[in-house]
C-alpha atoms as a PDB file:
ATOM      1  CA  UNK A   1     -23.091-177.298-221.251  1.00  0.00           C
ATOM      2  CA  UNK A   2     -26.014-177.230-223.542  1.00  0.00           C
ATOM      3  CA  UNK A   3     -27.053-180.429-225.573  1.00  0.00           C
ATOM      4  CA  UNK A   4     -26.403-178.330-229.032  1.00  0.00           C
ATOM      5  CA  UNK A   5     -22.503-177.665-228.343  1.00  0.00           C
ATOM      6  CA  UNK A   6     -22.621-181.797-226.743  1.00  0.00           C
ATOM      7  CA  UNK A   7     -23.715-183.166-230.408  1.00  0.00           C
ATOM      8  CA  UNK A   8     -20.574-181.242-232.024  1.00  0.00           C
ATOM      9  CA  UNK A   9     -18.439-184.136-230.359  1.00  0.00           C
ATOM     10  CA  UNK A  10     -17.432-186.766-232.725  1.00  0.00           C
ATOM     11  CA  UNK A  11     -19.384-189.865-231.489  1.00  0.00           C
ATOM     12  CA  UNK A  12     -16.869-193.123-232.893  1.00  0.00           C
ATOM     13  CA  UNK A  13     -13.740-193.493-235.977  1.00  0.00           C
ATOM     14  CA  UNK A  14     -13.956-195.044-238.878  1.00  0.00           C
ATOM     15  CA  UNK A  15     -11.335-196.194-242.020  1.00  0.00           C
ATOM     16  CA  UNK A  16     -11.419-195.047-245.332  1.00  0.00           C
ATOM     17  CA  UNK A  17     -13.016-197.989-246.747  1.00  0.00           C
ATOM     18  CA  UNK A  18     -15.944-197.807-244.207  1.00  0.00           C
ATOM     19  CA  UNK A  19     -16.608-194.288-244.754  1.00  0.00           C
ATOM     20  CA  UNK A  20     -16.412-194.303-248.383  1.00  0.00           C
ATOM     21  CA  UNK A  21     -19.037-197.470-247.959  1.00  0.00           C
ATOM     22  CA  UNK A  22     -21.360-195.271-245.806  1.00  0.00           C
ATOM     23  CA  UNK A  23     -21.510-192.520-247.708  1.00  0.00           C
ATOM     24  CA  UNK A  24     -22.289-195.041-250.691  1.00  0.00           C
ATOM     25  CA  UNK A  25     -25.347-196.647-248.354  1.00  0.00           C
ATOM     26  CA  UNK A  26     -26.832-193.394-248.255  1.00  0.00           C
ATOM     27  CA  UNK A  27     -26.862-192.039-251.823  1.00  0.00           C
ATOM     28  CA  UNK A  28     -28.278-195.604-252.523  1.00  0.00           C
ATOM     29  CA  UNK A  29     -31.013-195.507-249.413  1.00  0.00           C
ATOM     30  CA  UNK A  30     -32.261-191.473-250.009  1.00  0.00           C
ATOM     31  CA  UNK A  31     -33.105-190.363-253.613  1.00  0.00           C
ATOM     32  CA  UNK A  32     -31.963-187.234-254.447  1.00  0.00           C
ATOM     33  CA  UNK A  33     -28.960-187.081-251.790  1.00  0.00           C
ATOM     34  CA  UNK A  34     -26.209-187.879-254.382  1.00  0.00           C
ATOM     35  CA  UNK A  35     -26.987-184.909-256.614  1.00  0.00           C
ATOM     36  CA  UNK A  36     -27.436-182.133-253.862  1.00  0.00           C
ATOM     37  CA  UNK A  37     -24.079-183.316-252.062  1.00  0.00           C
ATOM     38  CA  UNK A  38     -22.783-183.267-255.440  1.00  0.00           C
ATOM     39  CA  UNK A  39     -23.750-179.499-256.000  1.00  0.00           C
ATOM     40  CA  UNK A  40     -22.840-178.851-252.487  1.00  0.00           C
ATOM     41  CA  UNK A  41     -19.394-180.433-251.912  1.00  0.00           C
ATOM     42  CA  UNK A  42     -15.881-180.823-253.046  1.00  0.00           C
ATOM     43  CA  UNK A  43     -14.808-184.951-253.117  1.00  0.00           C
ATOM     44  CA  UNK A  44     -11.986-185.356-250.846  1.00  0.00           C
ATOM     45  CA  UNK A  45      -8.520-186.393-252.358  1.00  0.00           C
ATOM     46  CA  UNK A  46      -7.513-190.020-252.169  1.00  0.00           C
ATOM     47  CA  UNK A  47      -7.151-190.845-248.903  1.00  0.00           C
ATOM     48  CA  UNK A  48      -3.508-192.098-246.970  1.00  0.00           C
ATOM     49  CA  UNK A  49      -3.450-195.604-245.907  1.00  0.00           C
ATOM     50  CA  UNK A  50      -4.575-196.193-242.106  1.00  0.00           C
ATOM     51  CA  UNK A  51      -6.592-192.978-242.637  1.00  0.00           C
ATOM     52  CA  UNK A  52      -9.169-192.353-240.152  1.00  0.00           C
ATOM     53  CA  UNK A  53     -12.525-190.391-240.219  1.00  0.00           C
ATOM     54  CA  UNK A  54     -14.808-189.102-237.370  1.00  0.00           C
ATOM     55  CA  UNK A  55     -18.114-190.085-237.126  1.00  0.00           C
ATOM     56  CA  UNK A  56     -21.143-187.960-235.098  1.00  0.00           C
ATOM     57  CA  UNK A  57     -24.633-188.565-233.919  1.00  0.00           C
ATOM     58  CA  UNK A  58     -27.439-186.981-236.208  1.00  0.00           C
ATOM     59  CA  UNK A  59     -29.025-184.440-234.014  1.00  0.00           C
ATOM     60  CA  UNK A  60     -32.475-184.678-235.949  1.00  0.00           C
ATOM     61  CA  UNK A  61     -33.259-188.650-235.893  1.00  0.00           C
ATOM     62  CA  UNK A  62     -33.040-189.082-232.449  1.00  0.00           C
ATOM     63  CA  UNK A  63     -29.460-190.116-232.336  1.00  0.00           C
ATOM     64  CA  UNK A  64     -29.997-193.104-234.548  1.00  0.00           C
ATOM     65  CA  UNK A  65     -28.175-192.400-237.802  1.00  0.00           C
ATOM     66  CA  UNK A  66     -24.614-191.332-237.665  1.00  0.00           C
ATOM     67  CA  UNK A  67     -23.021-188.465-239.775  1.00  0.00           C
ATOM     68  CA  UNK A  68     -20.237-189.674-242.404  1.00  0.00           C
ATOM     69  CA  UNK A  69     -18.129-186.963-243.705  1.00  0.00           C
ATOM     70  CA  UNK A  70     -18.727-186.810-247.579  1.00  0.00           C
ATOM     71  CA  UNK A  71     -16.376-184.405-248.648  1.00  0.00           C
ATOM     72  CA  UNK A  72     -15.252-180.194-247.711  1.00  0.00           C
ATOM     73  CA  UNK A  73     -18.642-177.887-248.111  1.00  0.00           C
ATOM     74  CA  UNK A  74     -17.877-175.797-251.727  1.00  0.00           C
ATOM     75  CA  UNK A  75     -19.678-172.615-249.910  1.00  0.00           C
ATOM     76  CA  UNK A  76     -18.025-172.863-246.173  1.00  0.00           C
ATOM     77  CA  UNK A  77     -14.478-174.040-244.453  1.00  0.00           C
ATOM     78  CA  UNK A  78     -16.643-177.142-243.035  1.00  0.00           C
ATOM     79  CA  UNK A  79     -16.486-180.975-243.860  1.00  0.00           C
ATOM     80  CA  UNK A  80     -19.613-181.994-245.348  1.00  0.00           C
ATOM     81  CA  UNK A  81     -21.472-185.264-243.578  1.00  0.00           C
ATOM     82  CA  UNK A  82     -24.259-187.025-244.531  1.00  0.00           C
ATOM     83  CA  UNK A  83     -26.591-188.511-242.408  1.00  0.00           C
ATOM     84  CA  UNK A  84     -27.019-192.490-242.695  1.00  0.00           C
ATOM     85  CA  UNK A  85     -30.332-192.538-240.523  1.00  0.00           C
ATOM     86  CA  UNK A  86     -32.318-189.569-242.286  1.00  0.00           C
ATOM     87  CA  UNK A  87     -30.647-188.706-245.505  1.00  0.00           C
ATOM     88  CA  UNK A  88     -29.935-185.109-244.191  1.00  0.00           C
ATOM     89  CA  UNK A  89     -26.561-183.229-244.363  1.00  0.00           C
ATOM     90  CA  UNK A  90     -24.564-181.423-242.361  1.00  0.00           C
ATOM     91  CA  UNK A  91     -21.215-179.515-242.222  1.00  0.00           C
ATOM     92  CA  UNK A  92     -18.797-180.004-239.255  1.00  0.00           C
END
C-alpha cells in the first residue's frame, strides 16, 4: 500500500466543541485562512449532541498538524479540513 492512500485514514475523533475550537485556532494562528475557507466552503449545519468528527494527519508538515474538517467544499462532494500545523486545506 502506498504512503499517499495510508494518509487518507482518519488519524483520531473529536466532539463538536473541539472541532469547532480547532478550526477557530487556525483562522486565529494563519492570516488569510478564514477568508479563503470562507470562499471555498459551505459551514456545516448545527451539529447533534454527542456528534463526532474525524481527524487526519497533514501530509505536508511532516505529520505534525492534524486536519479539522471546516465545513463541505462549495466546488466538490468533499469535507473541507484545515490544517492546524501549516494553515493549509484540504478536502476529504
Amino acid at each position: 500500500m502506498s504512503s499517499n492512500i495510508a494518509q487518507n485514514y482518519p488519524y483520531s475523533r473529536e466532539t463538536e466543541p473541539e472541532r469547532a475550537a480547532a478550526v477557530e485556532r487556525a483562522y486565529q494562528a494563519f492570516e488569510g485562512l478564514r477568508d479563503r475557507a470562507a470562499g471555498e466552503l459551505t459551514p456545516f449545519p448545527p451539529a447533534a449532541p454527542g456528534e463526532l468528527w474525524w481527524v487526519w494527519a497533514c501530509p505536508d508538515d511532516g505529520g505534525a498538524g492534524r486536519l479539522h474538517a471546516a465545513g463541505y467544499a462549495r466546488e466538490r462532494r468533499a469535507l473541507y479540513t484545515v490544517c492546524d500545523g501549516c494553515g493549509r486545506t484540504f478536502l476529504r
